[in-house]
Protein backbone atom coordinates (compact mmCIF):
# COMPACT_ATOMS: atom_id res chain seq x y z
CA UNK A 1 -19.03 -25.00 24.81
CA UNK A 2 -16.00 -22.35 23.96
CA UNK A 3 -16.42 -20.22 21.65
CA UNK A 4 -14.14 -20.87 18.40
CA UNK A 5 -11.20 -18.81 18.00
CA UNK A 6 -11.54 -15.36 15.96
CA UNK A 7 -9.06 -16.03 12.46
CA UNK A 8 -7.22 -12.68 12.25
CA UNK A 9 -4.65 -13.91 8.98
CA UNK A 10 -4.72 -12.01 6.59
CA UNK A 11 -5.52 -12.70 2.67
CA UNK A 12 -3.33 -12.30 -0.09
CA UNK A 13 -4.63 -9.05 -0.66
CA UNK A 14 -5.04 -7.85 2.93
CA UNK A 15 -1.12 -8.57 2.92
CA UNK A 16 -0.06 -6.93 -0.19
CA UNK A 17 -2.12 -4.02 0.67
CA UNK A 18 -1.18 -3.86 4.31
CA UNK A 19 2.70 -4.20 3.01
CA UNK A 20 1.83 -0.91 0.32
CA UNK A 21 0.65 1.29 2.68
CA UNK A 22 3.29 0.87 5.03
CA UNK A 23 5.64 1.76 2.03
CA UNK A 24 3.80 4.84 1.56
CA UNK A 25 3.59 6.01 4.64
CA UNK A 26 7.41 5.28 5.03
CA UNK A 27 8.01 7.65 2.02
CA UNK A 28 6.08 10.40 3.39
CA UNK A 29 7.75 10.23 6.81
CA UNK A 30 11.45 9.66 5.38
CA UNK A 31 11.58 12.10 2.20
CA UNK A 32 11.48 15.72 1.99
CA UNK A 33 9.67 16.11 -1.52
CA UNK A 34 7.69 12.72 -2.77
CA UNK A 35 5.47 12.19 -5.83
CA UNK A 36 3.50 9.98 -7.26
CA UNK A 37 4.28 9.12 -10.88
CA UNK A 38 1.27 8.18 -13.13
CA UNK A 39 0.39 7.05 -16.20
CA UNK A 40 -3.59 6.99 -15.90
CA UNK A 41 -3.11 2.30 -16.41
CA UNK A 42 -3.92 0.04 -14.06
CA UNK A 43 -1.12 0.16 -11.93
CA UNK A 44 -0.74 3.51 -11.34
CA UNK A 45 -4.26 3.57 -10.62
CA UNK A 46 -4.23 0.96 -7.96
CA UNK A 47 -1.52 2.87 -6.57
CA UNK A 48 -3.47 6.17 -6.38
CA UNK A 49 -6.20 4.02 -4.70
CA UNK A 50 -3.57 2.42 -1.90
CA UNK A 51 -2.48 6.17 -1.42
CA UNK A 52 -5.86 7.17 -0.88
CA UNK A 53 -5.88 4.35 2.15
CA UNK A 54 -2.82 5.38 3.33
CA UNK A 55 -3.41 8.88 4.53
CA UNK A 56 -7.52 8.76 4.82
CA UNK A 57 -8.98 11.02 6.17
CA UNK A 58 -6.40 13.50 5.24
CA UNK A 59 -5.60 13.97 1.62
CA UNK A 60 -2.61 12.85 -0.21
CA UNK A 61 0.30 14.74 1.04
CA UNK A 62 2.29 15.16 -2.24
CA UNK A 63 1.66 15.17 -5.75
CA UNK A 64 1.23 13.44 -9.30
CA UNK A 65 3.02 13.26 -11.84
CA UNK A 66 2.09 11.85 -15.37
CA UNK A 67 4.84 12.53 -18.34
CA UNK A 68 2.28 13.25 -21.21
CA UNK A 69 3.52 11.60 -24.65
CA UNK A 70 0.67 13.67 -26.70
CA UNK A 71 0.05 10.10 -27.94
CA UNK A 72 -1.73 8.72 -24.56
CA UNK A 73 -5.36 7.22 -25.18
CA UNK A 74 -8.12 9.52 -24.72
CA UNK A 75 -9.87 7.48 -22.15
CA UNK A 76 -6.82 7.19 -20.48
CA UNK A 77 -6.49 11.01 -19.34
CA UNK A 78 -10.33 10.92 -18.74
CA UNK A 79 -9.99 8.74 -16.52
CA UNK A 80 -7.00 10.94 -14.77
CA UNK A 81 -9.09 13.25 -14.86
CA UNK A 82 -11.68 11.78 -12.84
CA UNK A 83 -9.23 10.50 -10.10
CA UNK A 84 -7.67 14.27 -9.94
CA UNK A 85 -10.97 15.86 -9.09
CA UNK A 86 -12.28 13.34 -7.14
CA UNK A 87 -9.38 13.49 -4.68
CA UNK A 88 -8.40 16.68 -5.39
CA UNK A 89 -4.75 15.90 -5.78
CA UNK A 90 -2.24 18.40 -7.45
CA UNK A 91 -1.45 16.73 -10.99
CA UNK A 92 2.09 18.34 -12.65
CA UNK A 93 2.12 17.33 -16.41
CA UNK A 94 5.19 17.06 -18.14
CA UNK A 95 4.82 17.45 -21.65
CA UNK A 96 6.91 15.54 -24.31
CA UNK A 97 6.03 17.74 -26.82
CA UNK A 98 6.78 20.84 -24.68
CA UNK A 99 10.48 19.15 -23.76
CA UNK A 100 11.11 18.54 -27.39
CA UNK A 101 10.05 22.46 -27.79
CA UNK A 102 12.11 23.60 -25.12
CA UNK A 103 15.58 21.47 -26.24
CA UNK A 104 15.30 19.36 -23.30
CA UNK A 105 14.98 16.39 -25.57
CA UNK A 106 15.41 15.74 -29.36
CA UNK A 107 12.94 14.31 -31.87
CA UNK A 108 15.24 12.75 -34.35
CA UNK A 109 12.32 10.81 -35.84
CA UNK A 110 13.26 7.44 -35.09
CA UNK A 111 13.13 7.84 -30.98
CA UNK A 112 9.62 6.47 -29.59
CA UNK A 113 7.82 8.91 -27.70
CA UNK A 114 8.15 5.92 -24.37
CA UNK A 115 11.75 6.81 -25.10
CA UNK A 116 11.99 10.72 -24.88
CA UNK A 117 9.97 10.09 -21.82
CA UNK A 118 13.21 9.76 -20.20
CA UNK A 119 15.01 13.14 -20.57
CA UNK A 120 10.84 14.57 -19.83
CA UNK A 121 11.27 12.77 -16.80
CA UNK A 122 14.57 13.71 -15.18
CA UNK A 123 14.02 17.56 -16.10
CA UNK A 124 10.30 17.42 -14.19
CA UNK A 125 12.03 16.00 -11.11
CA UNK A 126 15.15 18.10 -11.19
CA UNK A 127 12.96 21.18 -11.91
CA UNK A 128 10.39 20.39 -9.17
CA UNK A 129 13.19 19.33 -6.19
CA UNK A 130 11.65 16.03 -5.73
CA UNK A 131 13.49 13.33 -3.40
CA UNK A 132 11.50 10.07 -4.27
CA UNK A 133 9.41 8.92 -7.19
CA UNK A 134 6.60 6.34 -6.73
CA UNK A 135 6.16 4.15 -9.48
CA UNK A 136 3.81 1.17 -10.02
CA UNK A 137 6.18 -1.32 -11.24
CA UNK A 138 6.03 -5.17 -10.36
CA UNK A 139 8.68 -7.81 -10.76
CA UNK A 140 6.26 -10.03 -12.00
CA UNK A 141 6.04 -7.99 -15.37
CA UNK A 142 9.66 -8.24 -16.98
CA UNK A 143 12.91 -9.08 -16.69
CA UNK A 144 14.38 -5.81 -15.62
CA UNK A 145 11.53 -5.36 -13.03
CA UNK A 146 12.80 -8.30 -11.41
CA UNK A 147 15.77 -6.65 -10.26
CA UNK A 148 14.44 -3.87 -9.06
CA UNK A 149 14.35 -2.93 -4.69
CA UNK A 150 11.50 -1.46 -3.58
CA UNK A 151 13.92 1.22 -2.84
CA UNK A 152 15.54 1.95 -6.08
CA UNK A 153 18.70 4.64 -5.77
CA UNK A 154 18.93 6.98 -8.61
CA UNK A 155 22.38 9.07 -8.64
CA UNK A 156 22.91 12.49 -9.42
CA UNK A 157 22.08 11.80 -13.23
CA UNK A 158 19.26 10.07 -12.81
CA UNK A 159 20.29 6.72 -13.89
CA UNK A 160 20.31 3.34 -12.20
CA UNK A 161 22.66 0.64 -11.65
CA UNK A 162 21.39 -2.61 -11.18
CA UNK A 163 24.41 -4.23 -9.74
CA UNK A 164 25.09 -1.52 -6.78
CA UNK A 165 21.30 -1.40 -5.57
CA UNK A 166 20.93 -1.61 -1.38
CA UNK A 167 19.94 -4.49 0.52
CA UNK A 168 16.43 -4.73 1.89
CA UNK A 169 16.52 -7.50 4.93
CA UNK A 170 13.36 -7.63 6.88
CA UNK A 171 11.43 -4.86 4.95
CA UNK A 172 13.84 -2.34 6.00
CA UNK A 173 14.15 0.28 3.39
CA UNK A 174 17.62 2.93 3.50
CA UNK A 175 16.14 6.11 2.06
CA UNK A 176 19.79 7.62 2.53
CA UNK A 177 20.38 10.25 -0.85
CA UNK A 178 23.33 13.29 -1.84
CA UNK A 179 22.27 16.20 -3.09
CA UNK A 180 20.47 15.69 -6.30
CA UNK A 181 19.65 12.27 -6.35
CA UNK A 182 16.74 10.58 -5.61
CA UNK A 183 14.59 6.99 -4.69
CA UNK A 184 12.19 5.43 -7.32
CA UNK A 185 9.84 3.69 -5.25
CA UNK A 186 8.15 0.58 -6.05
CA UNK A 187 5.29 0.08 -3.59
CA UNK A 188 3.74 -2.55 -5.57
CA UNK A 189 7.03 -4.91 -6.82
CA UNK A 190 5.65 -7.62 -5.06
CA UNK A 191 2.04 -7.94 -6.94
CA UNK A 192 1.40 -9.98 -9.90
CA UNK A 193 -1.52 -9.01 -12.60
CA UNK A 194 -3.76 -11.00 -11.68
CA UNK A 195 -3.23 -9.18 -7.76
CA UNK A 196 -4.11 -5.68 -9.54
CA UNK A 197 -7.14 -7.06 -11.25
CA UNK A 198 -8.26 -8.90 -8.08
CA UNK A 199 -8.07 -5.71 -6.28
CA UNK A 200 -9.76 -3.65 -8.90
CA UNK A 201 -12.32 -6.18 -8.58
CA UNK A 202 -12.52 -5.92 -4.59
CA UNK A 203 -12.36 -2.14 -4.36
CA UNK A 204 -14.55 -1.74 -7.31
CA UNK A 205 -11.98 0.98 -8.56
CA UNK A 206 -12.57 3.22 -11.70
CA UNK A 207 -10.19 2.59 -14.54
CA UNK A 208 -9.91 3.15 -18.71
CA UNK A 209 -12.60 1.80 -20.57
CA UNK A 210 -10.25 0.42 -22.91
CA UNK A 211 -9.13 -2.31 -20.82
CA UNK A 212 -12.44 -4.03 -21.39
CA UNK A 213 -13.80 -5.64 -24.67
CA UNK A 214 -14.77 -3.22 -26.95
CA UNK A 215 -14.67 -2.81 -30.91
CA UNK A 216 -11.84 -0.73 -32.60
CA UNK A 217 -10.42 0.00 -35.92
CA UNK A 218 -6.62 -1.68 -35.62
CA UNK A 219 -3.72 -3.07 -38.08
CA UNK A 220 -1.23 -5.59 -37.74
CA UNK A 221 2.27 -4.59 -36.77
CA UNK A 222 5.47 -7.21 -35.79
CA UNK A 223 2.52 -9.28 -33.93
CA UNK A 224 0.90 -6.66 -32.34
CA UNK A 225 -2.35 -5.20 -32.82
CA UNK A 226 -2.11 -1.60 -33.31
CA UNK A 227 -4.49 1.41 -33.04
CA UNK A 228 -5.38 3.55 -36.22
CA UNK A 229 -4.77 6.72 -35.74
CA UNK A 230 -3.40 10.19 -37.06
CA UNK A 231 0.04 9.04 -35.02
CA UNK A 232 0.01 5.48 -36.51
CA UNK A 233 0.02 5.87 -40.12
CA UNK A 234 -0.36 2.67 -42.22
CA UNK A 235 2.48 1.35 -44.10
CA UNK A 236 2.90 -0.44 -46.83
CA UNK A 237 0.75 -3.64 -47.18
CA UNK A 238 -0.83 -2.76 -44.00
CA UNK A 239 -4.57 -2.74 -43.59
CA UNK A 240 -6.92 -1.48 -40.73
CA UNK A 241 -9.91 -3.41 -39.84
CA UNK A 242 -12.60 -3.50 -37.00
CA UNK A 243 -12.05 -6.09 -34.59
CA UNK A 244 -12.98 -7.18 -30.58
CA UNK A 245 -10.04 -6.16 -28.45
CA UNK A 246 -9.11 -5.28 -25.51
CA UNK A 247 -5.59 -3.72 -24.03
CA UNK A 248 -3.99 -5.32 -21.17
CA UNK A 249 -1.60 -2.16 -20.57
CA UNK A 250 -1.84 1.30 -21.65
CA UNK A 251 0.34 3.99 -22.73
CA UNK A 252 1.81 5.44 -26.33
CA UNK A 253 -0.85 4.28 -28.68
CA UNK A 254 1.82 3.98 -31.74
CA UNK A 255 3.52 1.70 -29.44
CA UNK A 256 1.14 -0.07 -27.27
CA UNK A 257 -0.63 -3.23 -28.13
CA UNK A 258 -4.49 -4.69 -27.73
CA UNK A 259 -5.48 -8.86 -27.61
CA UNK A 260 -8.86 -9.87 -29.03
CA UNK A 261 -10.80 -10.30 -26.15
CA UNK A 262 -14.18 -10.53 -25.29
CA UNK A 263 -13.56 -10.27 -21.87
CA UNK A 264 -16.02 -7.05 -20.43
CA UNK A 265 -15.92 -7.38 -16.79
CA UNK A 266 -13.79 -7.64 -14.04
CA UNK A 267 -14.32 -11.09 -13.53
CA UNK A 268 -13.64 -12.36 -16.97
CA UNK A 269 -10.39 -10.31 -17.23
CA UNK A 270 -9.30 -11.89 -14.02
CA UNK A 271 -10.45 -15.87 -15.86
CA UNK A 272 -8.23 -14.42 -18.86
CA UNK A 273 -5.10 -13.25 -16.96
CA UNK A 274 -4.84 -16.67 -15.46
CA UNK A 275 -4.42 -18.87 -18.04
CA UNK A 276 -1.94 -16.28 -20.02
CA UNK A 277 1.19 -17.44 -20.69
CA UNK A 278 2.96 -14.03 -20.99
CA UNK A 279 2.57 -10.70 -18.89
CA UNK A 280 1.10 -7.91 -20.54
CA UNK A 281 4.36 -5.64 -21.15
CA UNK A 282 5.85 -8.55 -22.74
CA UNK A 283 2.99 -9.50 -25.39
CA UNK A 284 1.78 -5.42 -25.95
CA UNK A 285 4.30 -2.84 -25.58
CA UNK A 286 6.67 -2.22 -29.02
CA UNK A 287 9.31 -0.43 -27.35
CA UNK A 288 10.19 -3.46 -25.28
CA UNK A 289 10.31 -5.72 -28.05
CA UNK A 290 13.70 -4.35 -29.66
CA UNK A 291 16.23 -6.47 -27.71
CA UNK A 292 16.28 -9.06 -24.94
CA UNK A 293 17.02 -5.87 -22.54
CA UNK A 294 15.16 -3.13 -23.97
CA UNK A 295 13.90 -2.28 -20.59
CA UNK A 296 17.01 -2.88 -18.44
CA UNK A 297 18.60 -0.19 -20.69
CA UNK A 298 16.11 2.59 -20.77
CA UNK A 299 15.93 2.01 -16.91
CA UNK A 300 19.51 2.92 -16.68
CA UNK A 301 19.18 5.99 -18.42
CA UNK A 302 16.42 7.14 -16.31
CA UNK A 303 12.96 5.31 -17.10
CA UNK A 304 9.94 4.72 -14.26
């Protein structure tokens, strides 16, 4: 009797990840100065962990970078925190509020914190020399994000044009750049939510609390369910109550939406995220909820 054949395909997973790490590695062997940009969510986090894979046993050859609104979610930079130490990565934090100190952006008021995150940005990259920028956006997750290469040029300004981005045939990636531009790099385009919470599930990786259910004090605000806080002060006619919620995405906490959900595991986020009918930037995040291409236009001045 033969023996049956071994099955070496890969999962859905195996691929993604296998296709990740390759982009990493890419990055580190093609660009002078990389880093990592982070914003302690899901994403990002995944990311960190794919790094991790990437260059084990060694550690992380370059940096991260999180642009600090002074309005991110305490369990958020906890759980930075934790990741920092535990790989004993450098973390640079660019500070909003410092930038709006220093007249490198302008608080007129009315500009969302996501929003001055832009000029923030551009200075920390310019400032530290870097060459290429990961970020952990998908194209599953808006409009915009659809367009984007894995590759994504940035000129000498910063800013991205949609409709002269490079062609990427077989996986082949042109990390070509003049003096003082650089690459966003999108390691992860090709994974949908429900890929990110499979994985979390898988690797058993540590993320913020608040994406499970939990109780919190929040108002109603254009359909969203907003935070209390010092930062988010009630209007008119508004009123703050305790509810069950969970957040599907993380970042300002004036802008950034929860869902009642009584989802607490792994498992039951993954059951919830399949049956949703829109992705998480879409149904939680304020900022992206101004015009049909809210995102498309901060991206061109400069946004992850």
């Amino acid at each position: 009797m033969t023996a049956p054949h071994a099955d070496y395909r890969l999962s859905q997973l195996d691929q993604l990840e296998a296709e990740s790490i390759h982009i990493f590695r890419e990055v580190a062997a093609e660009f002078e100065k990389p880093v990592l940009m982070f914003s302690g969510g899901k994403d990002s986090i995944v990311m960190l962990r794919l790094a991790e894979k990437a260059f084990h046993p060694a550690k992380i050859p370059f940096p991260v970078l999180q642009v600090d609104t002074g309005y991110d979610f305490p369990e958020v930079i906890a759980c930075r925190d934790r990741w920092v130490e535990r790989l004993g990565v450098k973390l640079i934090v660019a500070s909003v509020e410092e930038a709006i100190a220093g007249g490198i952006v302008v608080d007129d008021g009315r500009t969302s914190r996501n929003r001055l995150q832009i000029g923030t940005l551009l200075h920390a990259i310019e400032e530290n020399g870097f060459t290429a920028a990961f970020g952990g956006g998908r194209r599953d997750e808006e409009k915009a994000r659809a367009k984007e290469r894995v590759y994504s040029h940035r000129d000498e300004f910063g800013q991205w044009d949609p409709k002269n981005q490079r062609p990427e045939l077989w996986s082949l990636y042109n990390g070509r750049i003049h003096a003082g531009e650089h690459m966003r790099i999108f390691p992860i385009s090709n994974w949908t939510e429900l890929d990110i919470w499979s994985y979390i599930g898988r690797e058993g990786i540590d993320i913020p609390d608040i994406y499970f259910s939990h109780q919190r004090r929040v108002f109603e605000r254009d359909g969203m369910l907003l935070t209390e806080s010092q930062f988010n002060p009630l209007r008119e006619g508004e009123t703050a109550g305790e509810r069950t919620v969970r957040f599907r995405t993380v970042g300002d906490l004036t802008l950034t939406g929860c869902v009642e959900s009584a989802a607490s595991t792994v498992d039951e986020i993954i059951e919830e995220v399949a049956v949703a009918r829109v992705t998480e930037r879409g149904a939680t995040r304020g900022d992206d909820r101004f015009s049909e291409a809210a995102m498309e236009d901060r991206k061109k001045e400069g946004y992850f």
